[in-house]
Protein backbone atom coordinates (compact mmCIF):
# COMPACT_ATOMS: atom_id res chain seq x y z
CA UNK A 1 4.06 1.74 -4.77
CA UNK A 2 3.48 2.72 -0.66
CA UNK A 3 4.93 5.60 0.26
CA UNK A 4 6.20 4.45 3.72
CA UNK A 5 9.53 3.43 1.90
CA UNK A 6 10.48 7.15 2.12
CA UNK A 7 9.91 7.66 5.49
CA UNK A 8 13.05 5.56 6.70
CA UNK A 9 15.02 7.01 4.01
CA UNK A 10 14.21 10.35 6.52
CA UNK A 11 14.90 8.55 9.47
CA UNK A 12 18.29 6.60 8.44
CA UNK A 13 19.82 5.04 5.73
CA UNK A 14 18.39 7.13 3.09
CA UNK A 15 20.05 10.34 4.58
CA UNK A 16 23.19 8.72 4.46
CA UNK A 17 22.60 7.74 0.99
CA UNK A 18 21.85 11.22 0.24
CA UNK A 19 24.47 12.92 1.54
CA UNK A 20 27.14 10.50 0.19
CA UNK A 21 26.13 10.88 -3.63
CA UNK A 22 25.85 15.01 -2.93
CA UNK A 23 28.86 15.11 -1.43
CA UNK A 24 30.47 12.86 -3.97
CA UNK A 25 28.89 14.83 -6.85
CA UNK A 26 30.36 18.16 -5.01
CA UNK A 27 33.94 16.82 -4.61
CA UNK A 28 33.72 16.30 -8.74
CA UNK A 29 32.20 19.34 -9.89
CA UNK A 30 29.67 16.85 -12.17
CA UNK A 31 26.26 15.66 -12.55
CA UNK A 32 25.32 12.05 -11.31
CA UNK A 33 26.42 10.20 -14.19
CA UNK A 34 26.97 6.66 -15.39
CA UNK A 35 30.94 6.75 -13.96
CA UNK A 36 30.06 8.57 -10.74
CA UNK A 37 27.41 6.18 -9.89
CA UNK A 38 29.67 3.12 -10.67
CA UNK A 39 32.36 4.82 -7.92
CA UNK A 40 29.56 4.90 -5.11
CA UNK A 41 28.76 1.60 -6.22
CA UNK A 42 32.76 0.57 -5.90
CA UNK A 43 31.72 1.58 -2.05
CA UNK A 44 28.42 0.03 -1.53
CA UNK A 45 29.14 -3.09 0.26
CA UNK A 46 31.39 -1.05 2.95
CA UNK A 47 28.11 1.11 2.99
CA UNK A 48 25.33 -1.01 3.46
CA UNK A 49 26.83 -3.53 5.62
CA UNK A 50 27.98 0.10 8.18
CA UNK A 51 23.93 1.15 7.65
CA UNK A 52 22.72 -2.35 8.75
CA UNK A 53 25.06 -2.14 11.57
CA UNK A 54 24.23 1.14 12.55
CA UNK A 55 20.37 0.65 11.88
CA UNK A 56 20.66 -3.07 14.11
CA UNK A 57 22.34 -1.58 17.12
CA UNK A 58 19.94 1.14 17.09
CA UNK A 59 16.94 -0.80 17.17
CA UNK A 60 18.48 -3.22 19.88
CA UNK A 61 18.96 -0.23 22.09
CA UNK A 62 15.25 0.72 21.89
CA UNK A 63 13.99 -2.32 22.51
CA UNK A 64 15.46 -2.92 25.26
CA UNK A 65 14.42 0.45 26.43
CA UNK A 66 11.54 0.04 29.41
CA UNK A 67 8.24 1.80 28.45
CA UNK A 68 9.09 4.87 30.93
CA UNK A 69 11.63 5.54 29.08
CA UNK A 70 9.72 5.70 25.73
CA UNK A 71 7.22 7.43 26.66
CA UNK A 72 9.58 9.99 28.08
CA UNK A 73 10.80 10.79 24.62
CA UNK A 74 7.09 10.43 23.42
CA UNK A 75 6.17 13.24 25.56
CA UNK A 76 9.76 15.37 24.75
CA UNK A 77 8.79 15.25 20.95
CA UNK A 78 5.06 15.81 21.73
CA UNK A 79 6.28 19.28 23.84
CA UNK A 80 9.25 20.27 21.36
CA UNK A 81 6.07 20.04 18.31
CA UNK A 82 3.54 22.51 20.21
CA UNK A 83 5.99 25.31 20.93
CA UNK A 84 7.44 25.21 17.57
CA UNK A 85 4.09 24.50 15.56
CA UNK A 86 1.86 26.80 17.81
CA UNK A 87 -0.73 23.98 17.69
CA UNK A 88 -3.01 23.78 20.82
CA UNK A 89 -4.16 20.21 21.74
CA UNK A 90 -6.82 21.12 23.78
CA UNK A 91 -8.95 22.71 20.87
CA UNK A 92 -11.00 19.46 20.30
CA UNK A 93 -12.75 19.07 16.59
CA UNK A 94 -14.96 16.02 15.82
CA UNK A 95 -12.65 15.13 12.92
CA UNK A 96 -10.22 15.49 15.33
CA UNK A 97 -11.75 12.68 18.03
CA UNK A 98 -12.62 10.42 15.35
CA UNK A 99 -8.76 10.24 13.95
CA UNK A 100 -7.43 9.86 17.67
CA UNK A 101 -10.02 6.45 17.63
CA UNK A 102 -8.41 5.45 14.30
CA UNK A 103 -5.02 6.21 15.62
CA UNK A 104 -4.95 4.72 18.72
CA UNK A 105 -6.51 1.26 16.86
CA UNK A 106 -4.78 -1.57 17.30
CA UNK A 107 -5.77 -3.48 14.63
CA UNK A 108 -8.58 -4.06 11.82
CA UNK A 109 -11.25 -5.48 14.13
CA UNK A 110 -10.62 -2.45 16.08
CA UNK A 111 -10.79 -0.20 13.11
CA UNK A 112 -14.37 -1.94 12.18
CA UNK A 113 -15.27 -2.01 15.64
CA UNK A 114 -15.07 2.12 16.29
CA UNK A 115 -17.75 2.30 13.37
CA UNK A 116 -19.90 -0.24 13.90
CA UNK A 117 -18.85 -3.41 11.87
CA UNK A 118 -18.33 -6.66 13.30
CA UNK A 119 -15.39 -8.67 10.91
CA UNK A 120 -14.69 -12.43 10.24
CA UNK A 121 -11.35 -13.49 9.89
CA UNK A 122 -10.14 -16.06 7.46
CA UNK A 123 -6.64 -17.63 6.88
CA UNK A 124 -5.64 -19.09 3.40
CA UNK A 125 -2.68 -21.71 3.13
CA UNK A 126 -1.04 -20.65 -0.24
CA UNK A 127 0.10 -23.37 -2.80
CA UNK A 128 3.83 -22.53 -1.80
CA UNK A 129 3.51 -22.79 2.01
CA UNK A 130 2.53 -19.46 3.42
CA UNK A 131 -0.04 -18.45 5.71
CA UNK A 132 -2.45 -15.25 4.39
CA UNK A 133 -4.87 -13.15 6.42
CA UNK A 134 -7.86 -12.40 4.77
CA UNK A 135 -10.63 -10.14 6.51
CA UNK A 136 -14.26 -10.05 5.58
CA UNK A 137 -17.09 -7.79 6.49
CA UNK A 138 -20.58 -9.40 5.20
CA UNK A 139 -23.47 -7.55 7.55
CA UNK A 140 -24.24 -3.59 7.61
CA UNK A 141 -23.78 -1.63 10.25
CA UNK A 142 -24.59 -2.69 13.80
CA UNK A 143 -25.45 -6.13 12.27
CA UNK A 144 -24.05 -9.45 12.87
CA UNK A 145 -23.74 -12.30 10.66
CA UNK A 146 -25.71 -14.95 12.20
CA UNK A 147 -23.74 -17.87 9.88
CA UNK A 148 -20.28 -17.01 9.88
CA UNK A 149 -17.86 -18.66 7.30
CA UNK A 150 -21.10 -19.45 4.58
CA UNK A 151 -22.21 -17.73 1.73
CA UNK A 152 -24.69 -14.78 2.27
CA UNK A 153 -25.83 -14.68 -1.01
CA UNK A 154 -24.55 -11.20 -2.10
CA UNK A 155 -21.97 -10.61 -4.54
CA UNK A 156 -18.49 -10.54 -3.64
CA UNK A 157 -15.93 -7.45 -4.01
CA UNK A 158 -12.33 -8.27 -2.47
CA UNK A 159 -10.03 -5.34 -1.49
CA UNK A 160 -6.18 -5.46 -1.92
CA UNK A 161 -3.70 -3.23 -0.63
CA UNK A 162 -0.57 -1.56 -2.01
CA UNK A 163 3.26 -1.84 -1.42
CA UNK A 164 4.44 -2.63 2.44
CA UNK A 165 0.42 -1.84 3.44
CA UNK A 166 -2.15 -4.42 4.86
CA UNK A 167 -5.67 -4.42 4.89
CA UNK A 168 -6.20 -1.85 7.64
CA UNK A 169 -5.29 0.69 4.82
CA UNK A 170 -9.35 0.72 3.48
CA UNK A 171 -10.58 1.02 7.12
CA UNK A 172 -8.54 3.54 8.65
CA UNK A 173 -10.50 6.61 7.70
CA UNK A 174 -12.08 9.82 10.07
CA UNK A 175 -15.24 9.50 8.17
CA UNK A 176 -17.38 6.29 7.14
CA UNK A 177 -18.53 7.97 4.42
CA UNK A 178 -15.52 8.68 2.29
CA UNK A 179 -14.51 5.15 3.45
CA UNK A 180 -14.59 2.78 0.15
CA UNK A 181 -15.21 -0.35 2.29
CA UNK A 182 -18.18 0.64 4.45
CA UNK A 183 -19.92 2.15 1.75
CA UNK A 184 -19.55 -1.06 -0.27
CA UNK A 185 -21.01 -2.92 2.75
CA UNK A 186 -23.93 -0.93 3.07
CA UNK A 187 -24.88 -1.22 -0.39
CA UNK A 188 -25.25 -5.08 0.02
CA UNK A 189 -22.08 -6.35 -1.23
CA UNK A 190 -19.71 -9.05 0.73
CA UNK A 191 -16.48 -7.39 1.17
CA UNK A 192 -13.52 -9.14 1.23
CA UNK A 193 -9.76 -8.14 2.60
CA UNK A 194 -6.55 -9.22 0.82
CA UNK A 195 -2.98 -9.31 2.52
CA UNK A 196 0.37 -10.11 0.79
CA UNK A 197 2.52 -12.58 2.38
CA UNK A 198 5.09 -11.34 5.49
CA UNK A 199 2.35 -8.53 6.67
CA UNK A 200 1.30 -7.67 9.83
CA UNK A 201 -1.61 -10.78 9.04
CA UNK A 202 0.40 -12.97 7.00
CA UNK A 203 3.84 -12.94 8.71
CA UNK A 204 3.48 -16.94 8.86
CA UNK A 205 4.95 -20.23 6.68
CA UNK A 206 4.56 -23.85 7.23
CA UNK A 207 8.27 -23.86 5.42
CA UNK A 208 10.06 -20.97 7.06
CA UNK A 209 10.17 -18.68 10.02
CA UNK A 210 10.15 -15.09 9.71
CA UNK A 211 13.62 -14.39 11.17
CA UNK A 212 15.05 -16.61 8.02
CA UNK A 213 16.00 -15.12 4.77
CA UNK A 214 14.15 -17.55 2.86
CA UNK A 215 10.73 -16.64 3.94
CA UNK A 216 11.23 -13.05 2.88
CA UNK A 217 12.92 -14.67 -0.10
CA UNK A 218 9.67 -13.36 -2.23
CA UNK A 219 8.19 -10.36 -4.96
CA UNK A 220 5.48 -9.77 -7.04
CA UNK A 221 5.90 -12.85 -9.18
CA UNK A 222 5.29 -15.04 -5.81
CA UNK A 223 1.88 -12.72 -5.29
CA UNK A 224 0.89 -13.42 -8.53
CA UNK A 225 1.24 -17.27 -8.86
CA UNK A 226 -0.13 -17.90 -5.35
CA UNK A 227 -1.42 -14.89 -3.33
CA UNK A 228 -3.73 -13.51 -5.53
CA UNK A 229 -5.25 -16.71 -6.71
CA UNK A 230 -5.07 -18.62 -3.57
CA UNK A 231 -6.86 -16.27 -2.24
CA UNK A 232 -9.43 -15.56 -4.77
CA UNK A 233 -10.26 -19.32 -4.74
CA UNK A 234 -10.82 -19.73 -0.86
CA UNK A 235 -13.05 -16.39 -1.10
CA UNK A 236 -15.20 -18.20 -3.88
CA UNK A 237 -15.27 -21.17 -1.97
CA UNK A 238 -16.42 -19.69 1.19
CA UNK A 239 -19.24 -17.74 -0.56
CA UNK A 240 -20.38 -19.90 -3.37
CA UNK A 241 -20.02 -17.29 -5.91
CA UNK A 242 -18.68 -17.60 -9.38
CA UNK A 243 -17.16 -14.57 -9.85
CA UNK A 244 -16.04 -11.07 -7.94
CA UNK A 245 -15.11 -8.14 -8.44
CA UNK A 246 -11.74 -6.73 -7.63
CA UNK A 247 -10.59 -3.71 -6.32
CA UNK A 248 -6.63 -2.74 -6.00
CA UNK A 249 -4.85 -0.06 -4.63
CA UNK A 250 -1.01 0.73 -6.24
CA UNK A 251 0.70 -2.36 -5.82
CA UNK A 252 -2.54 -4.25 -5.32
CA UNK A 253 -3.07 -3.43 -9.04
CA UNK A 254 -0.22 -4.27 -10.01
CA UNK A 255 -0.25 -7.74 -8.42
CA UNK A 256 -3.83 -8.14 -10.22
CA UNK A 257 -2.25 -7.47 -13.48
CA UNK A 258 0.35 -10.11 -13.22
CA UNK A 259 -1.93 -12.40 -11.71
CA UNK A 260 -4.63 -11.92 -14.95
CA UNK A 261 -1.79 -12.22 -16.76
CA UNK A 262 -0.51 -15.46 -16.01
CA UNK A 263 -3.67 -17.74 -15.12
CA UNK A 264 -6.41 -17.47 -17.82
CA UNK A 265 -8.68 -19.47 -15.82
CA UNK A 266 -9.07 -16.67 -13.14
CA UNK A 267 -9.87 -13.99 -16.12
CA UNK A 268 -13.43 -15.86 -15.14
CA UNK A 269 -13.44 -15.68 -11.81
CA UNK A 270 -13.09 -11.56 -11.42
CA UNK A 271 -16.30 -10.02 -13.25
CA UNK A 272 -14.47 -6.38 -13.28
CA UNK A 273 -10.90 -4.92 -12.45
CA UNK A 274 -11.11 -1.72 -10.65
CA UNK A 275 -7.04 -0.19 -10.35
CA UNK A 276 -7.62 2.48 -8.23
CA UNK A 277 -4.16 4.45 -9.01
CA UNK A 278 -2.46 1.78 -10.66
CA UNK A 279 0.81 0.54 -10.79
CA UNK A 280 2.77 -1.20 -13.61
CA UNK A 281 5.45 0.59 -15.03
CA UNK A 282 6.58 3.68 -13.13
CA UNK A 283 8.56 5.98 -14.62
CA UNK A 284 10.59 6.63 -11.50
CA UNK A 285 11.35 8.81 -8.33
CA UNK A 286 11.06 12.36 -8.70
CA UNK A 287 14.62 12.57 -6.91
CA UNK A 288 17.29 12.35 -8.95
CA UNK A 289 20.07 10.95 -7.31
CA UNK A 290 18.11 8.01 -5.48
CA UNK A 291 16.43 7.34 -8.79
CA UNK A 292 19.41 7.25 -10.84
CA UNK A 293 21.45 4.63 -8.46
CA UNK A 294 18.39 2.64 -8.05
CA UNK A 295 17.76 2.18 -11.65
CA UNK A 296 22.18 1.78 -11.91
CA UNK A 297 21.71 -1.14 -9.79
CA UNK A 298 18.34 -2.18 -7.86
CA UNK A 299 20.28 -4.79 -6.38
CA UNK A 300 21.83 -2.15 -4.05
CA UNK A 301 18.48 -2.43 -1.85
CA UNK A 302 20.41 -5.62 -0.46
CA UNK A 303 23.04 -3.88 0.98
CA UNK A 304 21.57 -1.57 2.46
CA UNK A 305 18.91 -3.45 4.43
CA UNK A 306 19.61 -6.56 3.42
CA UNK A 307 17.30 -9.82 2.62
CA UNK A 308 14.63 -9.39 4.78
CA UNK A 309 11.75 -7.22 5.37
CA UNK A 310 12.31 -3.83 4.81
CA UNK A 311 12.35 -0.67 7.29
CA UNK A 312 11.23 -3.15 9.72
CA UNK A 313 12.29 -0.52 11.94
CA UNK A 314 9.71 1.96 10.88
CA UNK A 315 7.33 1.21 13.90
CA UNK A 316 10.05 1.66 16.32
CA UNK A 317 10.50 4.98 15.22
CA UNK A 318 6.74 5.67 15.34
CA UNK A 319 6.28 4.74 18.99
CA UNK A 320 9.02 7.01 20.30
CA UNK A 321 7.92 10.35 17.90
CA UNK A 322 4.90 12.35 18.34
CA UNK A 323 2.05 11.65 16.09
CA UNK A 324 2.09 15.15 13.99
CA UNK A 325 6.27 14.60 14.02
CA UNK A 326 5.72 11.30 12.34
CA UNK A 327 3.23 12.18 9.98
CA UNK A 328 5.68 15.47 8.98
CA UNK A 329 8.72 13.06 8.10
CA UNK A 330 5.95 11.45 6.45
CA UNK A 331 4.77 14.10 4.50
CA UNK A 332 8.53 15.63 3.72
CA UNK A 333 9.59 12.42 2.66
CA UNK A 334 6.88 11.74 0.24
CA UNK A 335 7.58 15.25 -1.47
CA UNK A 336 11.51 14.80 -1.82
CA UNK A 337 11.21 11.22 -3.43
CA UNK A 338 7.74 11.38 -5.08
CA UNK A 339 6.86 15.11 -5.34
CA UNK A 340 3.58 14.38 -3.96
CA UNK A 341 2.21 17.30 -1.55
CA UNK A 342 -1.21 15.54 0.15
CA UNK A 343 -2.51 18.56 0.04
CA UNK A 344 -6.46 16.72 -0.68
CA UNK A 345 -5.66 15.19 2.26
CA UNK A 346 -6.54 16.85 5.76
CA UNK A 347 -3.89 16.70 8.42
CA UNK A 348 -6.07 14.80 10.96
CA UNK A 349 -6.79 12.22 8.33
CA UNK A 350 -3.05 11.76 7.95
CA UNK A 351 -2.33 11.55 11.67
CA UNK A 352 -4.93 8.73 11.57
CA UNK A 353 -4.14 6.73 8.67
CA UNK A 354 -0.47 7.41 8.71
CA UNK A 355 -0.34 4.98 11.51
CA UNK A 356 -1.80 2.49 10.14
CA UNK A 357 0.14 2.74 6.89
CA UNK A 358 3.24 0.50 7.56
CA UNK A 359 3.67 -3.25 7.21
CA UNK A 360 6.27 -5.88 6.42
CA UNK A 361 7.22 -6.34 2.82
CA UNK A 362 10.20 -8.23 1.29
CA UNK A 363 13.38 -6.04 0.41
CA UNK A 364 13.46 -8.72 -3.08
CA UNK A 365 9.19 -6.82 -3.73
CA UNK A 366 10.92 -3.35 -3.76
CA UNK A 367 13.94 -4.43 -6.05
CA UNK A 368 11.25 -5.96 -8.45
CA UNK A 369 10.21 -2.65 -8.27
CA UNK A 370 13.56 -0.42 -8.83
CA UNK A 371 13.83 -3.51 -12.17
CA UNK A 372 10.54 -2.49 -13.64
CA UNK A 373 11.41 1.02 -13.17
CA UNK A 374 15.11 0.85 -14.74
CA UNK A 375 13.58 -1.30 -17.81
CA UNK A 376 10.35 0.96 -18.31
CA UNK A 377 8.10 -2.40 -18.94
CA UNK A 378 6.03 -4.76 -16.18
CA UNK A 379 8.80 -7.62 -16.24
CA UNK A 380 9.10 -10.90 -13.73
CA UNK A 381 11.75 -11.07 -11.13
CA UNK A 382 15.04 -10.74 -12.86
CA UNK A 383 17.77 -13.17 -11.28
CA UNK A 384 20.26 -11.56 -14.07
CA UNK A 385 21.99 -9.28 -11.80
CA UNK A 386 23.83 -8.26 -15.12
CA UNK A 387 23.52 -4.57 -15.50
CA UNK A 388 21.82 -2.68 -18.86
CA UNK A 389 25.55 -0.98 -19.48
CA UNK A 390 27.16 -3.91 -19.98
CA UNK A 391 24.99 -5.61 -22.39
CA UNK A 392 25.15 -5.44 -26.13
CA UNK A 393 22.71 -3.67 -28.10
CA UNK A 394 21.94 -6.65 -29.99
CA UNK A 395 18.98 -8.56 -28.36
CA UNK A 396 20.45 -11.08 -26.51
CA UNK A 397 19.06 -11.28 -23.41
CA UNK A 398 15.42 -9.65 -22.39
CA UNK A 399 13.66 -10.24 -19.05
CA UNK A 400 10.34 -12.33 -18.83
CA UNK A 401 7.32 -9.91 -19.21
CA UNK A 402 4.00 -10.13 -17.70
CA UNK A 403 1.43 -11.10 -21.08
CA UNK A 404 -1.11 -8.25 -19.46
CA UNK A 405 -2.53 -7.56 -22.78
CA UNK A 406 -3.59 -11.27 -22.81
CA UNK A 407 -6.53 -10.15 -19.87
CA UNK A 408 -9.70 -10.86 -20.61
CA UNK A 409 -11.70 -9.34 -17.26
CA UNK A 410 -12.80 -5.75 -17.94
CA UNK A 411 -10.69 -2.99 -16.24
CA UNK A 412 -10.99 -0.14 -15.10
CA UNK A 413 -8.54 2.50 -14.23
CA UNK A 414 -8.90 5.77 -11.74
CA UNK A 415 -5.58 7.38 -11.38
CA UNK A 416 -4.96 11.04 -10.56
CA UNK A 417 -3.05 13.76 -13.02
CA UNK A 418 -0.62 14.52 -10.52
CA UNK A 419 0.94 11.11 -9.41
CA UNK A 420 4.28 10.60 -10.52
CA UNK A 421 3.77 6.80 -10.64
CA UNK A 422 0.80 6.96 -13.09
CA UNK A 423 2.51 6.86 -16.61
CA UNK A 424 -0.97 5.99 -18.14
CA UNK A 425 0.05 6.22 -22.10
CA UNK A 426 3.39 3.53 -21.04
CA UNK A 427 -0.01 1.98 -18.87
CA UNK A 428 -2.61 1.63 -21.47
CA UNK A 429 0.05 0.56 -24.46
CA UNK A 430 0.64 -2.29 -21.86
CA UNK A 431 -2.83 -3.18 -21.88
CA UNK A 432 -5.68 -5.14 -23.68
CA UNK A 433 -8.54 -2.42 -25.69
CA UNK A 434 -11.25 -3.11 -23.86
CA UNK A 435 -9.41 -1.26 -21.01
CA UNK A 436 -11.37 2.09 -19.56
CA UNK A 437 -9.43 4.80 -17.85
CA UNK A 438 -10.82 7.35 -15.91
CA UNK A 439 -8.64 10.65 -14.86
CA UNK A 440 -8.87 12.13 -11.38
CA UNK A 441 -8.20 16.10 -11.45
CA UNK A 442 -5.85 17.04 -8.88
CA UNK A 443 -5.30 13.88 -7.59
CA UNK A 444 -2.35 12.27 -6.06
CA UNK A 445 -1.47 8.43 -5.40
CA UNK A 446 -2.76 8.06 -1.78
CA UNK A 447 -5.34 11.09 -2.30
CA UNK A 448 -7.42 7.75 -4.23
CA UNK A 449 -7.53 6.12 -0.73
CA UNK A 450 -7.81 9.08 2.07
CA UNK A 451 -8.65 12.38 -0.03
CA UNK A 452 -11.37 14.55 1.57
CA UNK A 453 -13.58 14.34 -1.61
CA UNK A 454 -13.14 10.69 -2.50
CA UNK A 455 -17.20 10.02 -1.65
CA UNK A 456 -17.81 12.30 -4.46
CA UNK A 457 -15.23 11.64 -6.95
CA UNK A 458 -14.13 7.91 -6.64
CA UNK A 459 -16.79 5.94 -4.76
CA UNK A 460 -19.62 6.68 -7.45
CA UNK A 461 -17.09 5.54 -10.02
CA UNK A 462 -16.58 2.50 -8.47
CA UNK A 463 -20.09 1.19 -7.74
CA UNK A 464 -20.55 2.29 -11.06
CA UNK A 465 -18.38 0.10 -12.84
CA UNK A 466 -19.12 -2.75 -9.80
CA UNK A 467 -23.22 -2.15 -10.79
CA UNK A 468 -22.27 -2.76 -14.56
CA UNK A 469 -19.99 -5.55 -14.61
CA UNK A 470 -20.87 -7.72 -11.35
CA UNK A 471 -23.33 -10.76 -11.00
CA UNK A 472 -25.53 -8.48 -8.87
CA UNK A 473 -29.27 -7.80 -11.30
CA UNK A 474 -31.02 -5.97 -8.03
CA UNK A 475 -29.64 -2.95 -6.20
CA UNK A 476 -30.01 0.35 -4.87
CA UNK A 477 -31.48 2.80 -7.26
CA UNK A 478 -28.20 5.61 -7.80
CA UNK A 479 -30.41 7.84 -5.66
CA UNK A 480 -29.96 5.73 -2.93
CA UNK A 481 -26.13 6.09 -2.94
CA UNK A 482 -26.22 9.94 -1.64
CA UNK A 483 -28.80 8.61 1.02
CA UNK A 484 -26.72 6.26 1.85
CA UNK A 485 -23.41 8.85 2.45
CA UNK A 486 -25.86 11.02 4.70
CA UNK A 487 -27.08 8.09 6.75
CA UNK A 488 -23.22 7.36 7.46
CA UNK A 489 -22.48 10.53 8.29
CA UNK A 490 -24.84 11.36 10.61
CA UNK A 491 -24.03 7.67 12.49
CA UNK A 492 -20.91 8.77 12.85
CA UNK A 493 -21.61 11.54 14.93
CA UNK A 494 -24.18 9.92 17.03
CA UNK A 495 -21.27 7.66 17.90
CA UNK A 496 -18.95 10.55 18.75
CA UNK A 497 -22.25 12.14 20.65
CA UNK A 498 -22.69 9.02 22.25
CA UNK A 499 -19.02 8.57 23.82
CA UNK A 500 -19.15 11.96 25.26
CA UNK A 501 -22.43 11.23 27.29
């Protein structure tokens, strides 16, 4: 799951949440419980309908707030963080110039742009109605495709993206050479950019406008019927391959293993799975209280921001707070609720991608979410609202499941030993045999993306299994790969070099 869930749960609701269930545990002398859970819940309407208010009114005030004004509080937190921190901004690094370029990005052209890469841009109309951006990045650095929109011959890898992400999430890094995407490029693949319905590129329906609850009226069962595939197919058509491989980050796995699940016909179309930290049954949140009403009733994600996107507020807050500021509510957050401490991760590379790490999801995605966790299986979308405590024990009633032991496409697994949403032995029981999983020491969930040693330990492992199981029969001899991560390198700071003359 993407971790920028937690930092609104910082910012608003989620402190409120908080401090109701301590203070109601407090007042009773007990442990959050069944019955103490079922009294917040008594409350939760009154609750969520006061948050959305709250969180509404809030938002309306800052919008309407001219840019002066803004910035004025821009520069107030940017002041109040160097006295307190000690940190001196004019002490200039080169990892420190290339995240302000990634930061101050607007977009993914831009983010391909600062190293080099010149992107298509594709849009897929989904079998349902809705309107996907899909990104593409076919020549090498400093290269243009002369034939945009055709086949180039080369075989295919397609990039998705995790939980309330978009596709900027592969491109957003200090250093082309720990970045996944660029490296893939360079070793003569097409590369190919997924994003979920209601993003930043897919906010868009023939059916539905995106103020209406029905076109957030979506969660991982829509991705995996239409989104996936849909997308898959236009990719296939554009480039004339037969198969490609396919590459997932955390939710982007997860939406792969429905997907495979459910349509045996595109089991041939995707030559290799790679799951970089994959998602399919989490355990849960490594705080208590949030993770024990969530799993109560998942359903309470509706009150509390209702049937829309979710902390769509999340980039408000981001324009008014310092940089460093954000990316410490960031960092806080993702330590209470996931007890993940980015600490493979360098601070300018958060800064950098932590800006980019935000995008529209459905509220209905992350309730599919807090369902899966409270029945410790990848099920569908359960409309039951029923809760576990009421049922019998007989089997009466059991959710749909996703039939992922039915793929046939080889996968491959790279999750780290220290995220708390890797349960790989619930994972791999879930899962056909020919499945290979490969453990990251020290790693966390987002460390797979932006950790400072991913072009050592998961890049290799990826063209690896891409080499073994893809259409590809010529390549770069494995020597060639460490060539290749100097050659980037050293671009990258005749670019920095180059700005400064």
């Amino acid at each position: 799951m993407s971790c920028i869930l937690v930092a609104k749960c910082r910012f608003g609701e989620g402190i409120d949440l908080t401090k109701a269930c301590i203070s109601l545990a407090m007042k009773r002398s007990i442990d959050v419980t069944t019955a103490s859970l079922e009294s917040f819940t008594a409350f939760s309407p009154i609750r969520g309908g006061f948050a959305l208010i709250i969180e509404s009114i809030l938002h309306l005030i800052i919008l309407c707030l001219p840019k002066p004004v803004i910035g004025w509080f821009y520069k107030r937190s940017r002041a109040l963080f160097h006295v307190f921190s000690g940190f001196n901004p004019k002490v200039g690094t080169e990892e420190k110039e290339a995240a302000e370029k990634v930061l101050n990005a607007t977009d993914f052209e831009d983010l391909c742009r600062i190293q080099g890469y010149t992107h298509e841009e594709h849009v897929v109309l989904t079998k349902d109605g809705y309107l996907l951006g899909l990104h593409r990045l076919s020549s090498k650095r400093g290269e243009k495709n002369t034939n945009p929109g055709h086949s180039t011959g080369k075989p295919v890898v397609y990039l998705h993206h995790g939980l309330l992400m978009n596709s900027e999430v592969w491109v957003c890094i200090t250093e082309p050479q720990r970045c996944l995407a660029f490296v893939l490029v360079e070793q003569g693949y097409d590369v190919w950019f997924g994003n979920n319905r209601g993003n930043k590129y897919s906010k868009k329906s023939i059916h539905h406008g995106p103020n209406t609850t029905k076109f957030w009226d979506f969660s991982i069962d829509d991705f995996a019927w239409h989104d996936i595939p849909d997308s898959i197919d236009h990719i296939l058509n554009v480039t004339k391959a037969k198969s490609l491989g396919y590459v997932g980050f955390s939710q982007g796995t997860a939406q792969a293993f429905a997907a495979l699940s459910i349509h045996p016909e595109l089991n041939e179309k995707i030559n290799v799975f790679i799951a970089l930290a994959p998602a399919m049954s989490p355990a849960g949140l490594a705080a208590p209280i949030v993770d024990g009403l969530m799993k109560s009733s998942p359903t309470l994600l509706f009150l509390f921001f209702g049937r829309k996107s979710i902390l769509s507020s999340a980039s408000m807050w981001q324009s008014i707070l310092y940089p460093p500021i954000f990316t410490a509510f960031i960092d806080k957050s993702l330590d209470w609720l996931f007890d993940w401490h980015s600490h493979n991760i360098t601070e300018y590379q958060k800064i950098a991608a932590f800006a980019h790490l935000y995008s529209y999801a459905s509220v209905k995605s992350v309730v599919h979410w807090f369902q899966i966790m409270r029945n410790a299986t990848f099920i569908m979308y359960d409309d039951d609202v029923l809760s576990p405590v009421v049922r019998t024990s007989v089997s009466s009633y059991r959710p749909a499941r996703f039939p992922t032991r039915n793929i046939a496409s080889p996968i491959v697994l790279l999750y780290g030993d220290s995220d708390s949403l890797v349960d790989i032995d619930s994972m791999l029981s879930q899962l056909p045999g020919h499945t290979y999983a490969k453990r990251l020491h020290g790693y966390e969930h987002l460390d797979i993306l932006w950790g400072a040693n991913v072009d050592r330990d998961v890049i290799p492992e990826v063209l690896a299994a891409l080499s073994r199981f893809s259409e590809r029969k010529k390549g770069r001899q494995p020597s060639a790969y460490h060539q290749l991560q100097t050659s980037l390198a050293r671009g990258s700071a005749a670019a920095l070099e180059h700005e400064h003359e």
